[in-house]
Protein backbone atom coordinates (compact mmCIF):
# COMPACT_ATOMS: atom_id res chain seq x y z
CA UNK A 1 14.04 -8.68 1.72
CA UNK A 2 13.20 -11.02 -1.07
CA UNK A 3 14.15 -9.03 -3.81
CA UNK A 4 17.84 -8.42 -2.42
CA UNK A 5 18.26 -11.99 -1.99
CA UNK A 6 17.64 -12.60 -5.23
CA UNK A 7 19.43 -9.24 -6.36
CA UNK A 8 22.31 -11.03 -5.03
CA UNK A 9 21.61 -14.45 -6.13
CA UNK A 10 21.84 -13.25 -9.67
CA UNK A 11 24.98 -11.02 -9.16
CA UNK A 12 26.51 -13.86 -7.89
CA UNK A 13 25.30 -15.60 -10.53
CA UNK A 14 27.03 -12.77 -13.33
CA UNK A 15 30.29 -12.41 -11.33
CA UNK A 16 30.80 -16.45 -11.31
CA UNK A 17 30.33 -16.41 -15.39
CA UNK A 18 32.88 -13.34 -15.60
CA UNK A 19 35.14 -15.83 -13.49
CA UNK A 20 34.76 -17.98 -16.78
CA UNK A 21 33.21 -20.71 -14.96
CA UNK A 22 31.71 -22.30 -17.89
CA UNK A 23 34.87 -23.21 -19.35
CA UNK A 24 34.58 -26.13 -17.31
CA UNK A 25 31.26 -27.01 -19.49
CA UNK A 26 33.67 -27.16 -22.39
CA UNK A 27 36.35 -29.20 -20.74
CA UNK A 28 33.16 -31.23 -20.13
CA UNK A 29 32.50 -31.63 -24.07
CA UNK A 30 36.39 -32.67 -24.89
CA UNK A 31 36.13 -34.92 -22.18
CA UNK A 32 32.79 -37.06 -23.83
CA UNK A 33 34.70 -36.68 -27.40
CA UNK A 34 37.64 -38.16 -25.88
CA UNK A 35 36.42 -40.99 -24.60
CA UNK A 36 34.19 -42.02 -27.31
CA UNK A 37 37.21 -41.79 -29.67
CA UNK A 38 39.43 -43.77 -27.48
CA UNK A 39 36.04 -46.56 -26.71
CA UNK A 40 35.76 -46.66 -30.54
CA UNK A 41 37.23 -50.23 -30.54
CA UNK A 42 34.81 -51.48 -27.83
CA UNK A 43 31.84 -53.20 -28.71
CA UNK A 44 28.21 -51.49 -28.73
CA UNK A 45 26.95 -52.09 -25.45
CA UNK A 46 30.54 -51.31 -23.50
CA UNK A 47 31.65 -48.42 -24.99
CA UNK A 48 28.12 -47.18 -24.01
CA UNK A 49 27.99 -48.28 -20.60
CA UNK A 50 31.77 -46.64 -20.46
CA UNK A 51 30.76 -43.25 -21.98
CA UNK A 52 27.91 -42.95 -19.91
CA UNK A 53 30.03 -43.74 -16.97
CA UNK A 54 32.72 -41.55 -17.53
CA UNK A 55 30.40 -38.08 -18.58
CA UNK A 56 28.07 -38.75 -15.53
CA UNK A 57 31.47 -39.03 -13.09
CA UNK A 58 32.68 -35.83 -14.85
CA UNK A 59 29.41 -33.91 -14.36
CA UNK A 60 29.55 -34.75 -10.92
CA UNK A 61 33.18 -33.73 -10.44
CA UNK A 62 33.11 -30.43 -12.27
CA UNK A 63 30.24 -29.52 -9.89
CA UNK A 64 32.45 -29.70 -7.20
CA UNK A 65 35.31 -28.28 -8.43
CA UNK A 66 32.75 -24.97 -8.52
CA UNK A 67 31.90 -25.43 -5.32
CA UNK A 68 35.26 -26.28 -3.83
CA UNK A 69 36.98 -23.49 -5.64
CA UNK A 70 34.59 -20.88 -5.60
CA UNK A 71 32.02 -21.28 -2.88
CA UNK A 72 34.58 -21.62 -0.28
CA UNK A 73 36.13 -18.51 -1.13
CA UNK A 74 32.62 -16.19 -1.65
CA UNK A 75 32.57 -14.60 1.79
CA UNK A 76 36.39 -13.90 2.43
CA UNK A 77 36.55 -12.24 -1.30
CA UNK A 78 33.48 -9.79 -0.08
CA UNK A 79 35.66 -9.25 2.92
CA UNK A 80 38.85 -8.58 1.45
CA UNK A 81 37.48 -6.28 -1.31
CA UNK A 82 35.58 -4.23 1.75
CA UNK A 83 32.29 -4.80 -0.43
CA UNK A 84 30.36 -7.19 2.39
CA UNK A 85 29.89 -3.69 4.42
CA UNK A 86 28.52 -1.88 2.02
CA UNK A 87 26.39 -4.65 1.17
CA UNK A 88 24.92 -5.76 4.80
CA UNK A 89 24.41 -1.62 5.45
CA UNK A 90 21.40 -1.87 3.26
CA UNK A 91 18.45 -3.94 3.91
CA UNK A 92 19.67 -7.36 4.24
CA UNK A 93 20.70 -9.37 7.27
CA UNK A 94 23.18 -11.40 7.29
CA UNK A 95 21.53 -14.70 6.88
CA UNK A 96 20.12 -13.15 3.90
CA UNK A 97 23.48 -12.48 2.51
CA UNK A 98 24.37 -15.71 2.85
CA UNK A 99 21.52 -17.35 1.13
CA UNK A 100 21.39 -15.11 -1.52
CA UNK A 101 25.33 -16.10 -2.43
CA UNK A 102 24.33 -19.32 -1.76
CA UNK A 103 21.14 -19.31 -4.45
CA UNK A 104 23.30 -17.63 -6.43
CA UNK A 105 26.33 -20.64 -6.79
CA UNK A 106 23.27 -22.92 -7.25
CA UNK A 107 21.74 -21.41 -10.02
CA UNK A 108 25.13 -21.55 -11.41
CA UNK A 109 25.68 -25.17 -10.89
CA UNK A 110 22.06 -25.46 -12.34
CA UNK A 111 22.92 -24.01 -15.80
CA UNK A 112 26.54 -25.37 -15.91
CA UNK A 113 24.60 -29.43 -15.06
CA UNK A 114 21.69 -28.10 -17.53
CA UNK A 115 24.28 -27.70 -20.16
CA UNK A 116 26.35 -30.47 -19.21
CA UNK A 117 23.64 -32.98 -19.32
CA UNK A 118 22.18 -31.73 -23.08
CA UNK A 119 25.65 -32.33 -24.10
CA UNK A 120 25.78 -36.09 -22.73
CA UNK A 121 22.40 -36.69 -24.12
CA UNK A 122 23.24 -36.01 -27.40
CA UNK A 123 26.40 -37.79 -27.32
CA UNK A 124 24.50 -41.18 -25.95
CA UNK A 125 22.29 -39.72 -29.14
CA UNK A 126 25.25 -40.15 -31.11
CA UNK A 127 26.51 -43.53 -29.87
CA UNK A 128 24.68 -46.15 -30.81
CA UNK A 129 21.91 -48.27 -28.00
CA UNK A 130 22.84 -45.99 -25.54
CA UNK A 131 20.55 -42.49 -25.49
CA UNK A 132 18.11 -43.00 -22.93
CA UNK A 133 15.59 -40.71 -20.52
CA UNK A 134 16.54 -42.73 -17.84
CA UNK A 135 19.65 -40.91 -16.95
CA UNK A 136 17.93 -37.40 -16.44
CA UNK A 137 16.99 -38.61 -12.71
CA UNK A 138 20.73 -38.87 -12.12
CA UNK A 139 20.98 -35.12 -13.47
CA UNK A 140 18.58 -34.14 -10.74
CA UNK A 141 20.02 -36.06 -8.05
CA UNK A 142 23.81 -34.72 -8.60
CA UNK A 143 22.25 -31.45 -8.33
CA UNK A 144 20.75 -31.90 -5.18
CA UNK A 145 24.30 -33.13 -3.82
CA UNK A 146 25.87 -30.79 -5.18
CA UNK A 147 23.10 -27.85 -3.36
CA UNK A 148 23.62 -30.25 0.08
CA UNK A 149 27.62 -29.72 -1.03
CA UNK A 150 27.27 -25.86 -1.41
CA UNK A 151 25.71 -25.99 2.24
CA UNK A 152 28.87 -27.15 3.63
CA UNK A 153 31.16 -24.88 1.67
CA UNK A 154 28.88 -21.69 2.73
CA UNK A 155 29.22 -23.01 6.50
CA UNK A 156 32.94 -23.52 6.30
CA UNK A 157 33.30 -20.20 4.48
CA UNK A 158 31.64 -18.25 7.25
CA UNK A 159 34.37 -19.54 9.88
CA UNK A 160 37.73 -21.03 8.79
CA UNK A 161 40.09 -19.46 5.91
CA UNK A 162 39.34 -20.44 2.13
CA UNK A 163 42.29 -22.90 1.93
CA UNK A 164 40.45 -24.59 4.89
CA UNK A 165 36.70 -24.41 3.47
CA UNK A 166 38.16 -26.16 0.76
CA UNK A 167 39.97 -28.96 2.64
CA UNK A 168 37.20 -29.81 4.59
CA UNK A 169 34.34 -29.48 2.10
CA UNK A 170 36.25 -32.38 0.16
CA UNK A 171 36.55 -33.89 3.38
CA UNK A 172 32.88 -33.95 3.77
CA UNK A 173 32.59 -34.68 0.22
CA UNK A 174 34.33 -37.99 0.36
CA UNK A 175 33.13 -39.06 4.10
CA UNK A 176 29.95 -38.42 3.10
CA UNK A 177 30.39 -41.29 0.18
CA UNK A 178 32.19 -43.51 2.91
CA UNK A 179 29.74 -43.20 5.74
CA UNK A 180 28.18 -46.15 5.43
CA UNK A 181 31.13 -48.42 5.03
CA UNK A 182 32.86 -46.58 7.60
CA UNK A 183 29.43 -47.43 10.09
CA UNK A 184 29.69 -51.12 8.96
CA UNK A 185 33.51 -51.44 9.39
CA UNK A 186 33.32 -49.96 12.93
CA UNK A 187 29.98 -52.10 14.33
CA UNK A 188 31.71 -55.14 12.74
CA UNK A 189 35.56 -54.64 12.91
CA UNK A 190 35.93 -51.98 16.18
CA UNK A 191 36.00 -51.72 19.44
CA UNK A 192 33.05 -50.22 21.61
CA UNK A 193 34.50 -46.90 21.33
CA UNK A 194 34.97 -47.15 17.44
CA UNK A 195 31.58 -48.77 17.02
CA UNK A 196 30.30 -45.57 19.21
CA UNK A 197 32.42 -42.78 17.12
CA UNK A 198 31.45 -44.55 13.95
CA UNK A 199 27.96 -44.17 14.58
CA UNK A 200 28.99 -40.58 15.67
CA UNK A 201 30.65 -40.05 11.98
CA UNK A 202 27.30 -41.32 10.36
CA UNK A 203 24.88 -39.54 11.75
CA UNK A 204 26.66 -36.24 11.68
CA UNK A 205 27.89 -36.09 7.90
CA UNK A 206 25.42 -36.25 5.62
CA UNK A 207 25.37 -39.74 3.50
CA UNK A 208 25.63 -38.73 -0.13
CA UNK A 209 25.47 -42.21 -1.11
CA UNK A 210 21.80 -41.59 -0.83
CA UNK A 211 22.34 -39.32 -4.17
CA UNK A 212 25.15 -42.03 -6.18
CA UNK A 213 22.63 -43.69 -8.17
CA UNK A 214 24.63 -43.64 -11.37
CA UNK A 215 26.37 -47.17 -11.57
CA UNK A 216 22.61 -48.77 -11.29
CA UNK A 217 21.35 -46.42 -13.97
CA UNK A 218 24.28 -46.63 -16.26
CA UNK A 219 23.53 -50.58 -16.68
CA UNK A 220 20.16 -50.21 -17.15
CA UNK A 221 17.77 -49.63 -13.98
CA UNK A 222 15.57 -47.20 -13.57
CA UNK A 223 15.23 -44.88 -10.81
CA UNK A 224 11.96 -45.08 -8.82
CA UNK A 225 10.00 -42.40 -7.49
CA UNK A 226 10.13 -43.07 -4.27
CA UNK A 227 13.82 -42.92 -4.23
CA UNK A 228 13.77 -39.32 -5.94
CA UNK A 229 10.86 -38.31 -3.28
CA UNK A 230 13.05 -39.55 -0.04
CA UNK A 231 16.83 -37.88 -1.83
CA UNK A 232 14.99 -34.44 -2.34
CA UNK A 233 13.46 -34.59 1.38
CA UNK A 234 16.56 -35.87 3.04
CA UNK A 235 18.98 -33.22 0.70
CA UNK A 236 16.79 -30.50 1.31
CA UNK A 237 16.55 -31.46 5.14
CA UNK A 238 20.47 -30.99 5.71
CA UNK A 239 20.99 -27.80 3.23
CA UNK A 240 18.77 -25.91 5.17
CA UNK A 241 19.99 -27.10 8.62
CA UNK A 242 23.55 -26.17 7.36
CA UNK A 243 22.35 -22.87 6.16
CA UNK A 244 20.99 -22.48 9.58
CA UNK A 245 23.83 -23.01 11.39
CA UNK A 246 25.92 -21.31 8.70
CA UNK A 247 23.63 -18.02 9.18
CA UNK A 248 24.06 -18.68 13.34
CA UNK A 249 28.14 -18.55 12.84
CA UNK A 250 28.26 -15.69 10.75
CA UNK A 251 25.75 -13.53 12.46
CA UNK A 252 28.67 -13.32 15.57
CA UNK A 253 31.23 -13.12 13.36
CA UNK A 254 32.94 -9.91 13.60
CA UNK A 255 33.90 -8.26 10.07
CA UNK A 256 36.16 -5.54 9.24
């Protein structure tokens, strides 16, 4: 059962770099030349804090884009093409399926952030008092939201079309970065019912503010351990209860 997991983690894997995935990597590259050629006039310090602002936002947003435009759509294109049949009449269930797809878009958000984050290294290299080791903790921690992000997208994809996977992966995307204000603004600003559905709204997405470390890092902090320990417990926590529930939808799903 293992082994066709990972058979189709890694074909998932192949057919996302025949999709040409990685030229996102390379949009990644212009977009690090570009903005050290346009923060050439800026002094030492803020041109680096800039770069290193704008190449860790971009990492983070290319990530999604892969998830938004292509996990979303990973079951329904099996579907369409009649190929999910054929693959679910061999040995694999269909929570399998979906975790092996699902292993198979991370390990392609893990070489696409691998390759991405080489690249910014050696451009802080490049730019004077900025390189540092500190940032590769903020490389690990967009790649577990961006896992907790592929969670959603497989559990949307197993029960709404792609055009809506997508809409409401970005939805949980962006209230998962507003949970917490939204929590405060409700307990201090609402009524009883607003405090009660804001508290509703926090406790059911998952808070991926948890992961946003990079605007501490990028002027100078460190991350502690004890941060990275409680992120990978609490990322790894929701991805699998997603998967879970993802695997629960699908296996009643009827396909044809």
């Amino acid at each position: 059962m293992h082994s066709m997991m990972m058979a189709l983690a890694l074909s998932t894997f192949r057919e996302t770099v025949r999709d040409r995935i990685f030229y996102l990597v390379g949009v990644f590259g212009l977009v690090m030349l570009a903005s050290t050629a346009v923060l050439s006039p800026l002094t030492v310090g803020a041109r680096g804090k800039i770069m290193s602002d704008v190449g860790l936002a971009a990492m983070s947003l290319f990530g999604l884009l892969v998830v938004v435009f292509v996990g979303t759509g990973m079951v329904r294109k099996e579907m369409d093409k009649g190929t999910i049949l054929t693959i679910l009449s061999k040995p694999v269930g269909r929570r399998e399926y979906l975790v092996g797809k699902f292993l198979g878009l991370n390990l392609t958000l893990l070489a696409m952030l691998t390759v991405m984050g080489l690249l910014f290294l050696l451009m802080t290299f490049l730019a004077p008092g900025t390189f540092s080791l500190r940032f590769v903790p903020v490389f690990y921690l967009t790649f577990l939201e961006l896992t907790l992000i592929n969670a959603v997208a497989v559990l949307f994809s197993t029960c709404v079309s792609p055009i809506l996977a997508a809409v409401f992966t970005l939805g949980a995307f962006v209230v998962g970065h507003l949970s917490q204000s939204i929590r405060d603004f409700g307990l201090v600003q609402g009524s009883p019912f607003q405090q009660k559905m804001s508290e509703v709204v926090y406790y059911l997405i998952p808070n991926l503010e948890v992961f946003n470390v990079r605007g501490a890092v990028v002027h100078g902090d460190m991350v502690s351990g004890h941060l990275l320990l409680m992120a990978t417990v609490y990322g790894l926590g929701w991805t699998i209860l997603l998967l879970m529930l993802a695997g629960a939808v699908f296996s009643r799903r009827e396909l044809r």
